[in-house]
Protein backbone atom coordinates (compact mmCIF):
# COMPACT_ATOMS: atom_id res chain seq x y z
CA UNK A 1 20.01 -5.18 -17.02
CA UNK A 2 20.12 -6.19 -13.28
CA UNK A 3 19.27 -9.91 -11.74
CA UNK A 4 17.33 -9.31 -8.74
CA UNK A 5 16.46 -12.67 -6.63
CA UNK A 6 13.62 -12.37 -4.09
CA UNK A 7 11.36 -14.39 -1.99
CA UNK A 8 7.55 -13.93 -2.48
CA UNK A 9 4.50 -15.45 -0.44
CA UNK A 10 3.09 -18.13 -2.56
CA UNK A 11 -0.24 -16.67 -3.40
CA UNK A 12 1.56 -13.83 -4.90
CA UNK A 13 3.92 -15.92 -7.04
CA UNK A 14 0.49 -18.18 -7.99
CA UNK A 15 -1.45 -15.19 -9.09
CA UNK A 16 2.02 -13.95 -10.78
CA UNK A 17 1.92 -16.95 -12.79
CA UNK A 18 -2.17 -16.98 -13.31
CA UNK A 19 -1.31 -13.58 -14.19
CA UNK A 20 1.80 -14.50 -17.13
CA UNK A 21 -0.53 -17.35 -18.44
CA UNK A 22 -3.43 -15.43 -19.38
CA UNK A 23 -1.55 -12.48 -20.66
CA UNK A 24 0.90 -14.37 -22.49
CA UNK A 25 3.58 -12.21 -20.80
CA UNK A 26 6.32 -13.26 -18.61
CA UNK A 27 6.96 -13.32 -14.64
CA UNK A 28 9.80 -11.43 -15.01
CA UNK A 29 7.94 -8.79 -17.37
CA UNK A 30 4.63 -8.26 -15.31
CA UNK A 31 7.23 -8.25 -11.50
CA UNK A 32 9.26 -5.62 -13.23
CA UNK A 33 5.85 -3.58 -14.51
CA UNK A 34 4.61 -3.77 -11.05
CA UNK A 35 7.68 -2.79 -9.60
CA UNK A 36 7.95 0.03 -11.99
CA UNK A 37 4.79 1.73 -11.65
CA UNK A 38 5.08 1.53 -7.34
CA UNK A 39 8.06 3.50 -7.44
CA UNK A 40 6.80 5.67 -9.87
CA UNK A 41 3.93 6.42 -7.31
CA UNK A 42 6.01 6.61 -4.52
CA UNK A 43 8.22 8.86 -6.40
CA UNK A 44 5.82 11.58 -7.08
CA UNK A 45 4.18 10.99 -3.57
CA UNK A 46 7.51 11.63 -1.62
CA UNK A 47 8.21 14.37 -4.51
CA UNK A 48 5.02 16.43 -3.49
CA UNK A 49 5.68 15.64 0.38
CA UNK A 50 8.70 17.42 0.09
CA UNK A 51 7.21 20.70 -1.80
CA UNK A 52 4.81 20.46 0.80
CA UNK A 53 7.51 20.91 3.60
CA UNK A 54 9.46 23.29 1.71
CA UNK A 55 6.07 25.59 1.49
CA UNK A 56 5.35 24.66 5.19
CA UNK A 57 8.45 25.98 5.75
CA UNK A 58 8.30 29.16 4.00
CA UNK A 59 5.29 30.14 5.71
CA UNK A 60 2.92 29.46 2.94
CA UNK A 61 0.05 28.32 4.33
CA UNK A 62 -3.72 28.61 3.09
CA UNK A 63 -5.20 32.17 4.62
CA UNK A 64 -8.60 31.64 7.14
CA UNK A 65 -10.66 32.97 4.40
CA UNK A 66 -9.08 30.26 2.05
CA UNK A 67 -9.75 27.67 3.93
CA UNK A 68 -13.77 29.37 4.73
CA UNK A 69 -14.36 29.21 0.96
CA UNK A 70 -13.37 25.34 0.90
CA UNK A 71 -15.42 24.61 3.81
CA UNK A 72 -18.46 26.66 2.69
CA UNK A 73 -18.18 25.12 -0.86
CA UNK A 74 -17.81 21.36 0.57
CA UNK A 75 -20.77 22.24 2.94
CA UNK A 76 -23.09 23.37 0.04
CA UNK A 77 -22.44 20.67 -2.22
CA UNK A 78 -23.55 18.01 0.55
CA UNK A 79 -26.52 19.85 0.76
């Protein structure tokens, strides 16, 4: 496993440790849990940006009677 050092703003290192004391879990175990799940988010969000692009791209966009339906479904169900 890696060391990491890193400087934090002080309310996040007091709710960090808030945080380990109620939980009964470490610093070091709840940073690397955050840290974990925001890349996994960022992972799949850069993941579908680029499927995106690669469809833009390719031409493969949503037809003007695709889009129509979307609108004229959003439109009746605010109705």
């Amino acid at each position: 496993m890696s060391v990491m050092s890193l400087r934090i703003p002080e309310d996040i290192a007091d709710t960090l440790a808030s945080l380990a004391k109620a939980t009964g879990r470490s610093k070091s175990f709840l940073a690397v849990d955050a840290i974990r799940e925001y890349l996994t988010r960022e992972a799949w969000q850069i993941e579908e940006i680029q499927k995106a692009l690669q469809e833009a791209d390719a031409g493969d966009f949503a037809s003007t009677a695709d889009v129509k339906a979307i609108a004229d479904k959003w439109r009746k169900h605010a109705s």
